[in-house]
C-alpha atoms as a PDB file:
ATOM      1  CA  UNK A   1       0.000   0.000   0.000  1.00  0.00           C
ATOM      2  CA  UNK A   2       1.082   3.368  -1.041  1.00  0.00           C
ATOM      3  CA  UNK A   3      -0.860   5.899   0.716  1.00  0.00           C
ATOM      4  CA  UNK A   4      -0.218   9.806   0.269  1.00  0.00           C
ATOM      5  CA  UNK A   5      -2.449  11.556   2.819  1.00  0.00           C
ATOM      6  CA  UNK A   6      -3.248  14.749   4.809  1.00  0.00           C
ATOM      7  CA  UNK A   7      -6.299  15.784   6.715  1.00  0.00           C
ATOM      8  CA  UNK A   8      -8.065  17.463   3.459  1.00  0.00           C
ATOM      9  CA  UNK A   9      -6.641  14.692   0.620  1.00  0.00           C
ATOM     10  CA  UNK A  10      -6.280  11.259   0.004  1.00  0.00           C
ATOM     11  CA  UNK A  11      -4.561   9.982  -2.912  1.00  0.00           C
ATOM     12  CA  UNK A  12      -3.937   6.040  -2.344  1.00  0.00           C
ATOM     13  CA  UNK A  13      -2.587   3.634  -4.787  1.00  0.00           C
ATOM     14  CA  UNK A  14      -2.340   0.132  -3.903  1.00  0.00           C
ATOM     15  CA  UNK A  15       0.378  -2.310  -5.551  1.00  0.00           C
ATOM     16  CA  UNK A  16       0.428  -6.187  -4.274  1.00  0.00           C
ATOM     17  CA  UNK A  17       3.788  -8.413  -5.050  1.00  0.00           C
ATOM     18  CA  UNK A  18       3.016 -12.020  -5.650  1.00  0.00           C
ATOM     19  CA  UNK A  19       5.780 -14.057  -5.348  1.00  0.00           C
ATOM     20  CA  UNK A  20       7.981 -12.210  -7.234  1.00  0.00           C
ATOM     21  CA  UNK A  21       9.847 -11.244  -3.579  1.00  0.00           C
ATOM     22  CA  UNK A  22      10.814 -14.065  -1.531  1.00  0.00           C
ATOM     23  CA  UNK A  23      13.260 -11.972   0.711  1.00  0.00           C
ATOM     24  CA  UNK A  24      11.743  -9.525   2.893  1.00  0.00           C
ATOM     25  CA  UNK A  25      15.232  -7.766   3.120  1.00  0.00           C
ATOM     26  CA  UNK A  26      15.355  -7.447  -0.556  1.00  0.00           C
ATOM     27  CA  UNK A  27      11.818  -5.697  -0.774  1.00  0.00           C
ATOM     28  CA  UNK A  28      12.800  -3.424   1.835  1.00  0.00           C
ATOM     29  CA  UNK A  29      16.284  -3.150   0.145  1.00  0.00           C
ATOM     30  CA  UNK A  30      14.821  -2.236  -3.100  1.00  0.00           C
ATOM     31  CA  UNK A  31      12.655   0.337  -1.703  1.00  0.00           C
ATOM     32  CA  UNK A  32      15.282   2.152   0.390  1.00  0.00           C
ATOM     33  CA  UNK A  33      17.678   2.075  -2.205  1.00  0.00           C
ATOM     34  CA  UNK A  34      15.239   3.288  -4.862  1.00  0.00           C
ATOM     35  CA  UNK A  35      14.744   6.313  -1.919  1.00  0.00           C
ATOM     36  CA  UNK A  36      17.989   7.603  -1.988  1.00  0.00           C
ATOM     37  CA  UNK A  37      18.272   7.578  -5.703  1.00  0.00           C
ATOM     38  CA  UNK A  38      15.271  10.042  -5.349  1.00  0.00           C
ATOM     39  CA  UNK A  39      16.721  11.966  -2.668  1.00  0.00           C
ATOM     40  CA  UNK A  40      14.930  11.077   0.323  1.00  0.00           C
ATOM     41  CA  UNK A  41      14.819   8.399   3.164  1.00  0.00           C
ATOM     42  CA  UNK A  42      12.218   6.136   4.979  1.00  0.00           C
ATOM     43  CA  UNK A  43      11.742   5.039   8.411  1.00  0.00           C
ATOM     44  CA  UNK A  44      11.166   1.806   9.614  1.00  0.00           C
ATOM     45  CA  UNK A  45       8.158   0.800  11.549  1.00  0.00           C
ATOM     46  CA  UNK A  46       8.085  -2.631  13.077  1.00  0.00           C
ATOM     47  CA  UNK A  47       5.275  -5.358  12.779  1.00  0.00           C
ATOM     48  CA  UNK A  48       2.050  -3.625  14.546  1.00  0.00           C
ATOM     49  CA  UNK A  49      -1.756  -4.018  13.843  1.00  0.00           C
ATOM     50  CA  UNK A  50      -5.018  -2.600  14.428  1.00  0.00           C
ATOM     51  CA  UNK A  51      -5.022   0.649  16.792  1.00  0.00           C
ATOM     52  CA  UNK A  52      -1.471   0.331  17.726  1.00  0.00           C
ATOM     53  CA  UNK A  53      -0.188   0.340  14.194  1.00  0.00           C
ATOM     54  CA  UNK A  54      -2.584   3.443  13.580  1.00  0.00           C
ATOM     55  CA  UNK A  55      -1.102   4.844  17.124  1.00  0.00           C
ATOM     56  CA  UNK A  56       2.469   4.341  15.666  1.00  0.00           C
ATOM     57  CA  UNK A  57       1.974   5.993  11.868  1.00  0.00           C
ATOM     58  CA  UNK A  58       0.609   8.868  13.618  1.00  0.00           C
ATOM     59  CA  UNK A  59       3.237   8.970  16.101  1.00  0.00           C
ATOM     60  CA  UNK A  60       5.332   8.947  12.889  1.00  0.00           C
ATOM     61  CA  UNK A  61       3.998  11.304  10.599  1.00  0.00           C
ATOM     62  CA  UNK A  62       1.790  13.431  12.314  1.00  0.00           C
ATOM     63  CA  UNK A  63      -0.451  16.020  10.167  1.00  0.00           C
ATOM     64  CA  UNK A  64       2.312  15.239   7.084  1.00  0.00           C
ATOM     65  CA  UNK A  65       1.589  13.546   4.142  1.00  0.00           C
ATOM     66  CA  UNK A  66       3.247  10.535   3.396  1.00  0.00           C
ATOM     67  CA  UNK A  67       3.994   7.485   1.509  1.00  0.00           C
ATOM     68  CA  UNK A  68       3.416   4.213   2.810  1.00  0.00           C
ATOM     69  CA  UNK A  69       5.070   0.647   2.351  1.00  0.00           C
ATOM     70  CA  UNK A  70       3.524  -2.050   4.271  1.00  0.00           C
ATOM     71  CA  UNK A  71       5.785  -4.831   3.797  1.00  0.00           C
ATOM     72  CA  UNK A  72       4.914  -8.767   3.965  1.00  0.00           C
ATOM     73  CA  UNK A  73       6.082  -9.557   7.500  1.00  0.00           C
ATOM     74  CA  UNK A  74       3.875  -6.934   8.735  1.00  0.00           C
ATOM     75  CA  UNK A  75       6.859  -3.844   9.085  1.00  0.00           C
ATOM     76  CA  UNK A  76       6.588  -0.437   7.197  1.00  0.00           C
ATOM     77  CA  UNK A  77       8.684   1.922   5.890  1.00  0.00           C
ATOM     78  CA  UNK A  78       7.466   5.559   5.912  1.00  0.00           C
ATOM     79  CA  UNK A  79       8.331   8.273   4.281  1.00  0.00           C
ATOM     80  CA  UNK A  80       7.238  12.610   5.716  1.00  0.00           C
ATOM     81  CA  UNK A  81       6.448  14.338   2.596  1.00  0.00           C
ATOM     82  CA  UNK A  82       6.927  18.239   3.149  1.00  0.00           C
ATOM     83  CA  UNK A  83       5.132  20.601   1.334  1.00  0.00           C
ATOM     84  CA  UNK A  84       7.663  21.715  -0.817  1.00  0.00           C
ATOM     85  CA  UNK A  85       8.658  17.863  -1.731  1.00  0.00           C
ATOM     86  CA  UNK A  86       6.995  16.913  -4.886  1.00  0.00           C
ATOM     87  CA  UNK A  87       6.681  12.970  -4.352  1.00  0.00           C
ATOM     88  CA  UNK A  88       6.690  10.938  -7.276  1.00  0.00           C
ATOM     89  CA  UNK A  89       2.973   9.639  -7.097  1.00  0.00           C
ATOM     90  CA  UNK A  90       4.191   6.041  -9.316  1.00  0.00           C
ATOM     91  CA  UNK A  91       6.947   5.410  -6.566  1.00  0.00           C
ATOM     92  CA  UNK A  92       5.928   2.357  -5.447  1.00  0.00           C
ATOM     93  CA  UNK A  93       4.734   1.105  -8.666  1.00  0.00           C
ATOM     94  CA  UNK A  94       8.272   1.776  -9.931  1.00  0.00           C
ATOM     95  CA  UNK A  95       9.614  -0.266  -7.583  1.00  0.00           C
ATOM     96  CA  UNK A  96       7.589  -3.150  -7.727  1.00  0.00           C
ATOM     97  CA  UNK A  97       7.836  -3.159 -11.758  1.00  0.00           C
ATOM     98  CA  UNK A  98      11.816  -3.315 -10.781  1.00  0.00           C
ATOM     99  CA  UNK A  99      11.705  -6.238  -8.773  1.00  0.00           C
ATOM    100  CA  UNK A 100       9.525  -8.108 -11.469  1.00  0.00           C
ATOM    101  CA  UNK A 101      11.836  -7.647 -13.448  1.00  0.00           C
ATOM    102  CA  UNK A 102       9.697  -5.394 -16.235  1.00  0.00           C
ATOM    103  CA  UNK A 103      10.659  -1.311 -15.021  1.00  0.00           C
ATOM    104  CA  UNK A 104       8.969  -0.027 -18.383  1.00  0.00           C
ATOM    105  CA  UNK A 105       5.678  -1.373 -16.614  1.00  0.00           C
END
């Protein structure tokens, strides 16, 4: 999931791996590598769910919009978004057409 949200906006794109990713690490490899090359960083977020997972992106990102990777073991990577940031809205489509192997996707 790929969520880029404020209290006014929601702009959410969803993009599911099959079993194209068989190493957590690598996922969360590709996607902090693909970061930098944009110029920006993400924080990790351990394994939470229900309330306390909502508790813990908030504690995270506050009023910000932000982008969103929910990884398969359950941990996250976030990413603040400031105002003057202009997020590429196909990041995490990017990345996932990487790992499959087809990046003009």
């Amino acid at each position: 999931m790929s969520p880029v949200s404020n209290s006014q906006q929601l702009c959410m794109q969803w993009s599911f791996i099959g079993k194209i990713v068989t190493n957590i690490c690598s996922l969360s490899q590709a996607f902090q590598q693909a970061a930098q090359a944009q110029g920006f960083a993400f924080t990790a977020l351990p394994k939470a769910t229900g309330k306390a997972a909502r508790q813990q992106l908030q504690e995270a990102v506050g009023e910000s919009e932000y982008f969103l990777a929910i990884l398969p073991d359950g941990s996250s990577l976030v990413h603040c978004i400031s105002r003057e940031e202009r997020h590429p809205l196909d990041f995490g489509r990017l990345v996932v057409a990487q790992l499959a192997g087809t990046p003009d996707k």
